[in-house]
Protein backbone atom coordinates (compact mmCIF):
# COMPACT_ATOMS: atom_id res chain seq x y z
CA UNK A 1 61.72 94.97 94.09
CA UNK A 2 62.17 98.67 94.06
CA UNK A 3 63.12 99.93 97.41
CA UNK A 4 63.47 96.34 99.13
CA UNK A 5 67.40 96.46 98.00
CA UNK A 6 68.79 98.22 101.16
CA UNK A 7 72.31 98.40 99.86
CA UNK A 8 75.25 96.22 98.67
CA UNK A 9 76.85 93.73 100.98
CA UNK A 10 80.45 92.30 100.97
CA UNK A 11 82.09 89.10 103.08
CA UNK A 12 85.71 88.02 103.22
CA UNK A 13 86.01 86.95 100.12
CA UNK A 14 85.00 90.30 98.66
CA UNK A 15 88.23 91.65 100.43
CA UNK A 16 91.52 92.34 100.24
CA UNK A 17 93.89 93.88 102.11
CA UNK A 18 96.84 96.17 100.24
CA UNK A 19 99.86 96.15 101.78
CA UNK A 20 101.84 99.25 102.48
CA UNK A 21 105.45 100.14 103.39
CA UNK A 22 106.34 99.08 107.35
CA UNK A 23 109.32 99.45 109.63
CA UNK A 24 107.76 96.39 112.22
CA UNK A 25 109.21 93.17 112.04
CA UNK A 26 107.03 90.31 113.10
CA UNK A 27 108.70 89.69 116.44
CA UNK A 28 107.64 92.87 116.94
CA UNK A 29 104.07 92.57 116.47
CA UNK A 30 101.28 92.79 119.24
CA UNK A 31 97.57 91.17 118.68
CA UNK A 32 96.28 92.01 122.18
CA UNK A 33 93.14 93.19 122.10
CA UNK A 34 89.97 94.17 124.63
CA UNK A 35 87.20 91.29 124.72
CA UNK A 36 85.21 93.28 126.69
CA UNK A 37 85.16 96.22 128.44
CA UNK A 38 87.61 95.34 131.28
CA UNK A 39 89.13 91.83 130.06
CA UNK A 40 92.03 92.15 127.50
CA UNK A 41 93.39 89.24 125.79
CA UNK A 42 96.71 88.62 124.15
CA UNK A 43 95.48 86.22 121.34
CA UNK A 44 92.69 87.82 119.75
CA UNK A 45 90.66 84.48 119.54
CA UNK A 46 87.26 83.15 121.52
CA UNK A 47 86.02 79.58 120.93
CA UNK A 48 82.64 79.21 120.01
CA UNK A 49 80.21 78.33 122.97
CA UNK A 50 78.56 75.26 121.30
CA UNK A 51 78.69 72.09 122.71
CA UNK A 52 80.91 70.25 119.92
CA UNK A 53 83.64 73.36 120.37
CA UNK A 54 83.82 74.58 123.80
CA UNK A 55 84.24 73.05 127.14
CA UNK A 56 86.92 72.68 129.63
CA UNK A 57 89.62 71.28 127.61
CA UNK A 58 89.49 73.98 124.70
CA UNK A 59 88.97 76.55 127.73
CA UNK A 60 92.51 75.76 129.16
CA UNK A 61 94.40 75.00 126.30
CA UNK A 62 92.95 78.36 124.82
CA UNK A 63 93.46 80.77 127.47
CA UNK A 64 96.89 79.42 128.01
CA UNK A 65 98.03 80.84 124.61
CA UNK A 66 95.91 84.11 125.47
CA UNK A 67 92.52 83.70 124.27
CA UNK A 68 89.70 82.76 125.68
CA UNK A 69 86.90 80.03 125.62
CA UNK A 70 83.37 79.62 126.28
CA UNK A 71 81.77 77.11 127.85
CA UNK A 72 78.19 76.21 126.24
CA UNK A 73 74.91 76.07 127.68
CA UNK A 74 73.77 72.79 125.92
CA UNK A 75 74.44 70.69 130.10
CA UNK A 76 72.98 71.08 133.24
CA UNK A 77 73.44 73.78 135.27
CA UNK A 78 75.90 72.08 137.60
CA UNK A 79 77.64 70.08 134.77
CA UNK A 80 78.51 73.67 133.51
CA UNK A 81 79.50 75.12 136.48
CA UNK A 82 82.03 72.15 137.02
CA UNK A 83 83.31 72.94 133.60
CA UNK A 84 84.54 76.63 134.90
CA UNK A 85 85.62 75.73 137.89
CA UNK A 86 88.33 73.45 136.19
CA UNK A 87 89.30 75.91 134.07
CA UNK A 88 89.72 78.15 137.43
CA UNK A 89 91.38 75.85 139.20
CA UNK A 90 93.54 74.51 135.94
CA UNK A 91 96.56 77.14 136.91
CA UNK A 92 97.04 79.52 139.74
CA UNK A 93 99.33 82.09 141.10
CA UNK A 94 98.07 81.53 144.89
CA UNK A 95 95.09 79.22 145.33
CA UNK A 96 93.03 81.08 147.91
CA UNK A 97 90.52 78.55 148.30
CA UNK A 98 92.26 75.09 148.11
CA UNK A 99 90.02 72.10 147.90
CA UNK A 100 90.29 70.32 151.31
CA UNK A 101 88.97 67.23 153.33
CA UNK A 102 88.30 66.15 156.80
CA UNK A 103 90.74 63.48 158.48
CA UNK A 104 87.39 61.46 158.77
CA UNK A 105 87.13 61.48 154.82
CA UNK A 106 87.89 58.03 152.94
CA UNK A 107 90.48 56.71 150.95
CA UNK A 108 88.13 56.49 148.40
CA UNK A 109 86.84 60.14 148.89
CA UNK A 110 90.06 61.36 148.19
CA UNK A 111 90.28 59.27 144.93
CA UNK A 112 86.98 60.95 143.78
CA UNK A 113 87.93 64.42 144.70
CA UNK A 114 91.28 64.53 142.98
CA UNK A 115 89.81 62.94 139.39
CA UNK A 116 87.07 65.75 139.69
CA UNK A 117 88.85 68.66 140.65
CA UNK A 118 92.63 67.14 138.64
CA UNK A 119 94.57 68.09 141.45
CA UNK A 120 97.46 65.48 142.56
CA UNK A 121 97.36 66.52 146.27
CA UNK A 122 94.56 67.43 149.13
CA UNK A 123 95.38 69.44 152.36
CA UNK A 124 93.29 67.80 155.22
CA UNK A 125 91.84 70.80 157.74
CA UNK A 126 89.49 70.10 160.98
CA UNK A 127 86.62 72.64 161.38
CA UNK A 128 87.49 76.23 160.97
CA UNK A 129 89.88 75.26 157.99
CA UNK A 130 92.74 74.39 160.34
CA UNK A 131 95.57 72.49 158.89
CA UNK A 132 96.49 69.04 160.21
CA UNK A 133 97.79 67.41 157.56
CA UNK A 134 98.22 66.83 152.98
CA UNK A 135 97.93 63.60 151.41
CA UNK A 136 98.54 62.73 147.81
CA UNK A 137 98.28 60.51 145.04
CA UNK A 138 101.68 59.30 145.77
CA UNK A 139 100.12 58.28 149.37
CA UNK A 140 97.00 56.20 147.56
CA UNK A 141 98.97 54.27 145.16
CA UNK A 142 99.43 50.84 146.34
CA UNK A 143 96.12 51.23 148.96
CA UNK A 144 93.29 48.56 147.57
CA UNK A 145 90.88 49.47 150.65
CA UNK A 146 88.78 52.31 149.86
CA UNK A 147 87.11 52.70 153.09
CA UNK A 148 90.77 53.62 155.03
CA UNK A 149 90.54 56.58 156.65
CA UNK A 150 92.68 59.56 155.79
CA UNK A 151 93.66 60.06 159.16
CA UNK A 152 95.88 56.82 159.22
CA UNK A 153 97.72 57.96 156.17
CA UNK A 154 97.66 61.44 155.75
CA UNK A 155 101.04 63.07 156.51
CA UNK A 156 101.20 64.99 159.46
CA UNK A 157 104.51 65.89 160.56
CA UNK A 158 107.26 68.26 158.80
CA UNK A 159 104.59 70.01 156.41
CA UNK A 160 106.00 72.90 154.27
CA UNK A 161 104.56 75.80 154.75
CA UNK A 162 104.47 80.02 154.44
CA UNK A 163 102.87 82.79 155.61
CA UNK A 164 100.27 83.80 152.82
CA UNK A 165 102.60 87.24 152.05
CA UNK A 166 105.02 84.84 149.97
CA UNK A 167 105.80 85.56 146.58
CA UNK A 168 105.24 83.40 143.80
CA UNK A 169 109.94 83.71 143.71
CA UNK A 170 109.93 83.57 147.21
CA UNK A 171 107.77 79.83 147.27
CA UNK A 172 109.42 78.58 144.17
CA UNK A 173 112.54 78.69 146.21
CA UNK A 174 110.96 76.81 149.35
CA UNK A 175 109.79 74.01 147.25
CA UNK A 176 113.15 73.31 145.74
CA UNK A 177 114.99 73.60 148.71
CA UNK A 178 112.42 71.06 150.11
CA UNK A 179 111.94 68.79 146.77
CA UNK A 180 108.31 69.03 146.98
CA UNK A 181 105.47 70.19 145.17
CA UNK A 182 103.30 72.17 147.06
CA UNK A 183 103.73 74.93 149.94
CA UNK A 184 100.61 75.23 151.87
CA UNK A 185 99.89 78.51 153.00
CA UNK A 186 98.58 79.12 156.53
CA UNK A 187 98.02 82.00 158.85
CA UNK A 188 99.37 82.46 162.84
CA UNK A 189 97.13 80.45 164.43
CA UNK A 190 97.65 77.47 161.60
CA UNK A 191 94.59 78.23 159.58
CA UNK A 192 94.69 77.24 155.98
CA UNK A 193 94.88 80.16 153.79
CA UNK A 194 95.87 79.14 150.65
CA UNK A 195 98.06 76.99 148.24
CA UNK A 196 100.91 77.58 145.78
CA UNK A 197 102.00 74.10 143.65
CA UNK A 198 105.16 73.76 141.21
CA UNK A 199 102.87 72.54 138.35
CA UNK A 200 101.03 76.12 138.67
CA UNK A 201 104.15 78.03 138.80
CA UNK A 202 106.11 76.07 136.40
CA UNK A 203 102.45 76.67 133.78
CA UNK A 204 103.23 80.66 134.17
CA UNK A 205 106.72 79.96 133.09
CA UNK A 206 105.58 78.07 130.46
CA UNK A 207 102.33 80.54 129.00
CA UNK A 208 103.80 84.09 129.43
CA UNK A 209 101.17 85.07 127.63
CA UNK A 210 98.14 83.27 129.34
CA UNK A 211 94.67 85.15 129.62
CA UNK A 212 94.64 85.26 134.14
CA UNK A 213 92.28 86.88 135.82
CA UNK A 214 93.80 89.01 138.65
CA UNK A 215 94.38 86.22 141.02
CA UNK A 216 96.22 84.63 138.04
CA UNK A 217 93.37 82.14 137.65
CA UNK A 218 92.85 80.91 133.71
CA UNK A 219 89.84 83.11 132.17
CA UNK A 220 86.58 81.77 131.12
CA UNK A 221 83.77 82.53 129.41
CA UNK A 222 80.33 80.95 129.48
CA UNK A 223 77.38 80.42 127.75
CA UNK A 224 73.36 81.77 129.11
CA UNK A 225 69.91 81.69 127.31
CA UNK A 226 67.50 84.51 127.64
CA UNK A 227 66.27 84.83 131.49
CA UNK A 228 68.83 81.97 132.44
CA UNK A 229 69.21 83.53 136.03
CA UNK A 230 69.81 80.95 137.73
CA UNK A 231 72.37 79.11 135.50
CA UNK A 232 73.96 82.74 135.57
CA UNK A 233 74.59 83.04 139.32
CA UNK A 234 75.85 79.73 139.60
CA UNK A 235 78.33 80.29 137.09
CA UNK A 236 79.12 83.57 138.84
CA UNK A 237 79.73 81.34 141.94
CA UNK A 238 81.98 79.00 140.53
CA UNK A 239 84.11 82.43 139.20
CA UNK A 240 83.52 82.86 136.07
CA UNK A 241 85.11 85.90 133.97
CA UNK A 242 82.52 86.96 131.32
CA UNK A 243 79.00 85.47 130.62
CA UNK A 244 77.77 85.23 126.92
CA UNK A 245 73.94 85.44 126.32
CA UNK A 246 73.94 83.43 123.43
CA UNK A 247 70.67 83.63 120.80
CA UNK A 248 70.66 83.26 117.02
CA UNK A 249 69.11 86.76 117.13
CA UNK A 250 70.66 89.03 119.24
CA UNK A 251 68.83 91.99 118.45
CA UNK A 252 65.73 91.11 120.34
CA UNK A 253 63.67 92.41 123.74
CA UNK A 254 64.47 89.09 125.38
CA UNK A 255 68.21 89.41 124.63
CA UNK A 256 68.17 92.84 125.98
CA UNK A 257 66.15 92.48 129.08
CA UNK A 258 68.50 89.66 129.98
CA UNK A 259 71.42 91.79 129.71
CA UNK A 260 69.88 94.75 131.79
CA UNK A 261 68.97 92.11 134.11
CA UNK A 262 72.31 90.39 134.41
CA UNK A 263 74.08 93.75 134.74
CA UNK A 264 71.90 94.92 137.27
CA UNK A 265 71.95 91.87 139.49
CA UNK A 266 75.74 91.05 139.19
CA UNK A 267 79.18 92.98 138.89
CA UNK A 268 80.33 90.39 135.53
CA UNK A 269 80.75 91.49 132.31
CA UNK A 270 78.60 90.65 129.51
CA UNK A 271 78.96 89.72 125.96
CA UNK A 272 75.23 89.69 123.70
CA UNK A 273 74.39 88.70 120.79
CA UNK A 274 74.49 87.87 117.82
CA UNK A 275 73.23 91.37 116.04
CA UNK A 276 74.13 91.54 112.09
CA UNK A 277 73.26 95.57 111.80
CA UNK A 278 74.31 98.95 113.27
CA UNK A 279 70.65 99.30 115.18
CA UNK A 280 71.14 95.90 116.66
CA UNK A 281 74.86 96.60 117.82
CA UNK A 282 73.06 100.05 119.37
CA UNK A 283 70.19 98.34 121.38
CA UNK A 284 72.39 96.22 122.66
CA UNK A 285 74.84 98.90 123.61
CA UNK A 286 71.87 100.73 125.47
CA UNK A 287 71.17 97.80 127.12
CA UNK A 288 74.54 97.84 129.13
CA UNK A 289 76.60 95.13 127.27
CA UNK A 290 80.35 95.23 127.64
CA UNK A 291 81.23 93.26 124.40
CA UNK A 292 78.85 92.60 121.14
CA UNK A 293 78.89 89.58 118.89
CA UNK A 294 78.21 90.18 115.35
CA UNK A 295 77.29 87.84 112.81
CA UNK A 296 73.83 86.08 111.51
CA UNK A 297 74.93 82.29 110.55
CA UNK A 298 77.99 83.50 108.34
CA UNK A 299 79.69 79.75 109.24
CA UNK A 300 80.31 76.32 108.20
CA UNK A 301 78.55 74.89 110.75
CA UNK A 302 76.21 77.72 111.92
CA UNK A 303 74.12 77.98 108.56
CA UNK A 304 71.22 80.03 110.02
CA UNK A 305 71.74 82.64 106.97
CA UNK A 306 71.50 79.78 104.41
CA UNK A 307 68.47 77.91 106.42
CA UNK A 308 66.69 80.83 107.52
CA UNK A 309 67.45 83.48 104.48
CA UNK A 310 68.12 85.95 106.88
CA UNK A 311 71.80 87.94 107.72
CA UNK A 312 74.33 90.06 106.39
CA UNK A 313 77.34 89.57 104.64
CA UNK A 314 79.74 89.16 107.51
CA UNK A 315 82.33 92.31 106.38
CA UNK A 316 79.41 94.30 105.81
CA UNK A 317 78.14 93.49 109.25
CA UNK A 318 81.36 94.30 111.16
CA UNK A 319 81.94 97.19 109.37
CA UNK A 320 77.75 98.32 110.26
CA UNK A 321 78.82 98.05 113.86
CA UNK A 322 82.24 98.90 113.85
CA UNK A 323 80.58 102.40 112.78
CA UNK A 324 78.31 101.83 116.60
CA UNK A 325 80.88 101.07 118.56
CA UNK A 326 83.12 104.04 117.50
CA UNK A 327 84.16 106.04 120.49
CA UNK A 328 82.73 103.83 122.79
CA UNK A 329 84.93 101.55 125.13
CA UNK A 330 82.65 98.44 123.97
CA UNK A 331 84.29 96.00 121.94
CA UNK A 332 83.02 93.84 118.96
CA UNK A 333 83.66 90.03 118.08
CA UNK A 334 83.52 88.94 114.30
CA UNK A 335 81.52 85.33 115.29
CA UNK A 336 81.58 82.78 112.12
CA UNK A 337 82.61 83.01 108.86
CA UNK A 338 86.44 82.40 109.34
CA UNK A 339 87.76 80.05 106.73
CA UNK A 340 91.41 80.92 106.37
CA UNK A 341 93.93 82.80 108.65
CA UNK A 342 93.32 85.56 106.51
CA UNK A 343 90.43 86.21 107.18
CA UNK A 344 91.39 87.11 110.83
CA UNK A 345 93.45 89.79 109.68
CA UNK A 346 90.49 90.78 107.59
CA UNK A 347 87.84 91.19 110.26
């Protein structure tokens, strides 16, 4: 065995921090951190992108508190695309491109639209996005024909609206003062521009601290494999903050070509791994990721050390590319292993 010992390795429970003498109170404390290169977060926690953890659901609830989850890869292409776009379209400041239908468009149309994209209300535009009326669940309630027209009960007359240079303050006020819940936003010649709703600004009141992307959209993550192109630009479509190329072993050519790829196709950051070493953390950092995922099966449910014999003690594995990542504006993520909230503090 002489020589095959490479060195020592330690994981959370190997570790303890001292305490030392501090003037900060806990109100006082900030956890933001950088998940990437240009995304910050306020809650310095990412779900796991596998598919009995992550999908829409844990996405909002998640990146309301200031986090940030990611969608996995284990559903179609469109299935996952659907799951970020309701995460995009769970909150907004302004929504600049409001989910409409056509006057023509059924009763039952409008059911269907609002239980897939949970929205409450529809604005109804002609060609060129021109706004002629809204109708809402309120409106469908007590209809049992599906095959009514919108046009017969959409409203028409005394809509609410604002030019799209409205503030967030400025439509707050114009919804109270009208008791409704949503202020569509049009242009001079009546052209739909966009859409502000109570429920969205009463959600920023509510999650000061939300992760928003800078058209105060939620933040999500998702999930690629290795040469997933395709799955990647329809993500990127459907808005999408950050992809994750996901592998069991990060430190890989495919891994690496799909990053160079991604980043050379598309303006979208990108998390890779996982890598359990310093050389791993530095191929991918040559290979143009923005954030780095360390960690080789150190979990309860991802066993791939146990199974597979292969890995590093997780501390010893942060700490390897901690060491990489020094001086660099590249961020890394601790992946697995975390058993107790102290172990947070820890990695």
């Amino acid at each position: 065995m002489e020589g095959k010992i490479v060195q020592a390795g330690i994981t959370f429970d190997d570790v303890l921090l001292i305490p030392r003498f501090s003037t900060v109170v806990p109100s006082e404390v900030d956890v933001s951190t950088r998940l990437t290169r240009s995304i910050g977060l306020n809650l310095p926690l990412v779900s796991s992108p596998m598919d009995t953890v992550t999908e829409s659901a844990m996405a909002i609830s998640l990146a309301q508190e200031g986090g940030l989850g990611v969608i996995h890869k284990n559903l179609s292409i469109e299935g996952q695309a659907d799951e970020v776009d309701k995460v995009k379209r769970t909150a907004n400041g302004i929504i600049a491109d409001p989910v409409t239908l056509p006057p023509t468009a059924t009763v039952a149309r409008a059911r269907e639209v609002m239980a897939q994209s949970n929205i409450s209300g529809v604005p109804i535009t002609t060609e060129g996005q021109k706004l002629v009326g809204i109708i809402t669940k309120r409106d469908l309630r007590f209809l049992e024909r599906g095959d009514t027209p919108i046009a017969e009960i959409m409203t028409q007359t005394g809509l609410v609206t604002a030019t799209g240079a409205v503030t967030l303050d400025e439509a707050e006020k114009v919804l109270m003062a009208n008791k409704v819940e949503k202020l569509l936003l049009v242009d001079g010649e009546g052209v739909l521009t966009g859409l502000i709703t109570i429920k969205d600004i009463d959600m920023l009141k509510r999650f000061p601290n939300a992760c928003k992307d800078k058209q105060g959209r939620l933040r999500v993550g998702a999930a690629v494999g290795v040469f997933d192109f395709e799955r990647a630009e329809n993500l990127i479509s459907k808005g999408v903050d950050v992809l994750v190329v996901d592998s069991a072993h990060g430190h890989s050519s495919n891994v690496m070509e799909t990053v160079q790829e991604i980043k050379k196709r598309w303006e979208i950051q990108v998390i890779a791994g996982n890598v359990a070493t310093r050389e791993g953390c530095r191929d991918l950092l040559k290979s143009g990721a923005d954030g780095i995922k360390v960690g080789i099966g150190p979990g309860s449910i991802c066993t791939t050390r146990v199974i597979s014999g292969v890995g590093v003690p997780q501390i010893s594995a942060v700490w390897e590319a901690a060491q990489e990542v020094a001086g660099t504006d590249v961020p890394i993520i601790a992946d697995g292993g975390i058993r107790y909230s102290g172990d947070i503090t820890k990695a």
